[in-house]
Protein backbone atom coordinates (compact mmCIF):
# COMPACT_ATOMS: atom_id res chain seq x y z
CA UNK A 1 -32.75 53.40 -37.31
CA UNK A 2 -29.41 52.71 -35.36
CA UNK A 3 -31.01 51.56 -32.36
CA UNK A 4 -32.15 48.33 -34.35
CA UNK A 5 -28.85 48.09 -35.70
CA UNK A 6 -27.16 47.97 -32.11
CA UNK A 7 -25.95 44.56 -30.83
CA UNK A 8 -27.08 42.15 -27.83
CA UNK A 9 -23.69 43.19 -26.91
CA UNK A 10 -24.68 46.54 -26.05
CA UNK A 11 -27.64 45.37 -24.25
CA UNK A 12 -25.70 42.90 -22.13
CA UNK A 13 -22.98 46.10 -21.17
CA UNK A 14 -26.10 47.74 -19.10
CA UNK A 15 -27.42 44.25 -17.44
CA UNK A 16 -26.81 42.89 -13.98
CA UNK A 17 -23.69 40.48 -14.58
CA UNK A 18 -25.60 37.39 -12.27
CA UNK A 19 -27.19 35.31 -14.18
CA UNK A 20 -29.79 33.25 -11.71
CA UNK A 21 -30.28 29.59 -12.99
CA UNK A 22 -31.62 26.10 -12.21
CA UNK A 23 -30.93 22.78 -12.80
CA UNK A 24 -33.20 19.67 -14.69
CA UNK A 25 -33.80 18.21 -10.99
CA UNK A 26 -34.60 21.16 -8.68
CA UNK A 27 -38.49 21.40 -8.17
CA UNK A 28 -40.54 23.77 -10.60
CA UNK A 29 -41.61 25.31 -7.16
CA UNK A 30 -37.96 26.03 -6.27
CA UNK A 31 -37.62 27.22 -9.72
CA UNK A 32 -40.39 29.44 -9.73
CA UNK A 33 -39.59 30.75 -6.27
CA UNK A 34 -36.26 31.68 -8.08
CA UNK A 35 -37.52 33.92 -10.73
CA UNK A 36 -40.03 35.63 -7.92
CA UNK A 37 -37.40 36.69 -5.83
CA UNK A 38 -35.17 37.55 -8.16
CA UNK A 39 -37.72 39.34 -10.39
CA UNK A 40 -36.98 37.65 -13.23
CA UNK A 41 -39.79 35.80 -16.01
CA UNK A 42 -37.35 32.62 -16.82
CA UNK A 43 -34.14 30.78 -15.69
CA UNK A 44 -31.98 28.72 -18.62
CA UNK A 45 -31.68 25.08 -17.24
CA UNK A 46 -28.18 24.24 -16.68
CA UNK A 47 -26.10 20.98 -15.82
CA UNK A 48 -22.44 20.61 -16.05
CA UNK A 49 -21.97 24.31 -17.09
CA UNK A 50 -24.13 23.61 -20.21
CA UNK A 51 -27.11 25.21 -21.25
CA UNK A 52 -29.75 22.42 -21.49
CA UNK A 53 -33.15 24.14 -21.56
CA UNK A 54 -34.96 27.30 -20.18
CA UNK A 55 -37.85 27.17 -17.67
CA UNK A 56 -40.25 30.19 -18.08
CA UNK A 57 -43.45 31.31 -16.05
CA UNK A 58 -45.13 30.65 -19.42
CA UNK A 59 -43.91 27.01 -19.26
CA UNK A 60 -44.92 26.83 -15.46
CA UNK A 61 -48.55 28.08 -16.18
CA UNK A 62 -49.43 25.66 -19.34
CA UNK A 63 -47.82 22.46 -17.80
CA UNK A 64 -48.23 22.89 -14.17
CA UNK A 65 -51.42 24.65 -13.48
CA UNK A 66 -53.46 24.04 -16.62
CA UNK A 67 -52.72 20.26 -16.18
CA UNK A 68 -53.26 20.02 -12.07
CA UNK A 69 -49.72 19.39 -11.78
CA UNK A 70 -47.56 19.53 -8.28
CA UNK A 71 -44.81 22.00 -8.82
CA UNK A 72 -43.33 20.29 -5.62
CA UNK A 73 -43.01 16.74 -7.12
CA UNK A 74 -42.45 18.08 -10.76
CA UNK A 75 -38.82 18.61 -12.02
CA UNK A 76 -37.82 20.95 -13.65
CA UNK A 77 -36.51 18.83 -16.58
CA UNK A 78 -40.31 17.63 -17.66
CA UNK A 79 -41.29 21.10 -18.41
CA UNK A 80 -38.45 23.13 -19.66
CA UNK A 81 -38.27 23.84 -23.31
CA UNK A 82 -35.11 21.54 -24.14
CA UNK A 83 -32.63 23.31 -26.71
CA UNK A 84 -34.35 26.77 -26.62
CA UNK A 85 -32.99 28.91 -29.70
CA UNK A 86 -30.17 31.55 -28.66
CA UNK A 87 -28.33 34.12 -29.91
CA UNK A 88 -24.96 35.29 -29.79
CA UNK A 89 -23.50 39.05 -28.10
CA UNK A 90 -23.50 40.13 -32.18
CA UNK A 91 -26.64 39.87 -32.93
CA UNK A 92 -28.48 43.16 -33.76
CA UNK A 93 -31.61 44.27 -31.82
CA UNK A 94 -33.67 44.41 -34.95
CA UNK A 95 -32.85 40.46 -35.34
CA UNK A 96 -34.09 39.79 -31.83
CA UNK A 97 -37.27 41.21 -32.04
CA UNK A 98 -38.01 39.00 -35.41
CA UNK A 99 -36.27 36.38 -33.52
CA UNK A 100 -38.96 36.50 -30.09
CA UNK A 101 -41.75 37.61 -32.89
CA UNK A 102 -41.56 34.90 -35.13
CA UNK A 103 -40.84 31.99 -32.40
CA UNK A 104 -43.49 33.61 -30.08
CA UNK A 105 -41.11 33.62 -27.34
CA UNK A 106 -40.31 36.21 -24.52
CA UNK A 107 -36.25 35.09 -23.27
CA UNK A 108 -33.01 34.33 -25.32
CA UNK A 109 -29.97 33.09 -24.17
CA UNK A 110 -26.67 34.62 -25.01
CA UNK A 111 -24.24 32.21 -26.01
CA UNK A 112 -20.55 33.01 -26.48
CA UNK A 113 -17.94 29.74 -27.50
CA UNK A 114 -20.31 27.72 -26.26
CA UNK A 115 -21.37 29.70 -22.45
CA UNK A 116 -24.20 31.14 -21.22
CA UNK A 117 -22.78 34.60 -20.95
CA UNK A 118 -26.42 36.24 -20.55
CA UNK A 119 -30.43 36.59 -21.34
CA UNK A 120 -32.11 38.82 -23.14
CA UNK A 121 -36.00 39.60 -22.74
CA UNK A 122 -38.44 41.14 -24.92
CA UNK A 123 -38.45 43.98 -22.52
CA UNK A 124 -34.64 44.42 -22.55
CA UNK A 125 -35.31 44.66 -26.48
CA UNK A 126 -38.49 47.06 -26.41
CA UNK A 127 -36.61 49.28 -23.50
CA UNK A 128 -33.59 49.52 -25.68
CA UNK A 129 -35.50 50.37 -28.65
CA UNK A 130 -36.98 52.86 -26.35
CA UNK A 131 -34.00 54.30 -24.97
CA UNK A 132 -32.42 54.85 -28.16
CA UNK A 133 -35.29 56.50 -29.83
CA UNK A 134 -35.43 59.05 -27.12
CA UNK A 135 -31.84 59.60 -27.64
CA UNK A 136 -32.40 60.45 -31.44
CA UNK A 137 -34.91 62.82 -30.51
CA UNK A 138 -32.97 64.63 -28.36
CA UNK A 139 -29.94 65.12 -31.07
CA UNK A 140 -33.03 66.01 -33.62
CA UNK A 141 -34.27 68.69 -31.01
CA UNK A 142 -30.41 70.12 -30.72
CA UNK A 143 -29.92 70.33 -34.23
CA UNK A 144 -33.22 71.89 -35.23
CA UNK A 145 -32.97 74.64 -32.73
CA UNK A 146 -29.25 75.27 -33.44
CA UNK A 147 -30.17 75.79 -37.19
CA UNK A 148 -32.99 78.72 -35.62
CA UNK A 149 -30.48 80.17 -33.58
């Protein structure tokens, strides 16, 4: 199974290079008007080009609206997870998915000499897994039907 075997690396390669993020004082509403415009499902938390948390619509849903919270008067900082775990570009797929399994998380930073260089999502994970599989198939298919010929 090389797809499991592939790196975060090779993930990142096929990845818009903008990485969209907040700050520990914007609002969670300007936050969370972020990720729905840019279509994304969390934003790492940075300050002073360092990675201090990630803010997630899971966050946003269990501290905001479950408690009857104002997004508006709420930073960001009060409901981030602080020190999320990351990753690094050489990690393989196969220890990301135990990684977001495990944890019961759904983002990971990419961290590279201490930068953000990138996130990862489940989905980037599962589509990879995916993509590759397909791929395998297809070189299965080829070989089979050149052994008939």
């Amino acid at each position: 199974m090389a797809e499991l075997g592939s790196t975060i690396h090779m993930i990142l390669r096929n990845k818009p290079e903008h990485l969209w993020s907040t700050t520990p004082t914007a609002s969670v509403y300007e936050a969370i008007e972020m990720m729905a415009d840019k279509q994304v499902g969390a934003l790492p938390v940075m300050e002073h080009g360092q990675l201090r948390g990630i803010l997630s619509e899971r966050d946003y849903a269990r501290k905001i609206i479950l408690k009857g919270r104002s997004s508006k008067d709420t930073p960001v900082a009060e409901i981030m997870t602080a020190d999320p775990i990351t990753i690094t570009p050489q990690h393989t797929v196969a220890e990301c998915m135990r990684i977001v399994t495990d944890k019961r998380i759904r983002h990971l930073p990419v961290m590279e000499s201490g930068r953000l260089i990138g996130m990862v999502s489940i989905g980037d994970l599962v589509n990879w897994v995916i993509s590759e599989q397909q791929q395998t198939i297809r070189h299965l298919e080829a070989y089979i039907s050149g052994m008939a010929s």
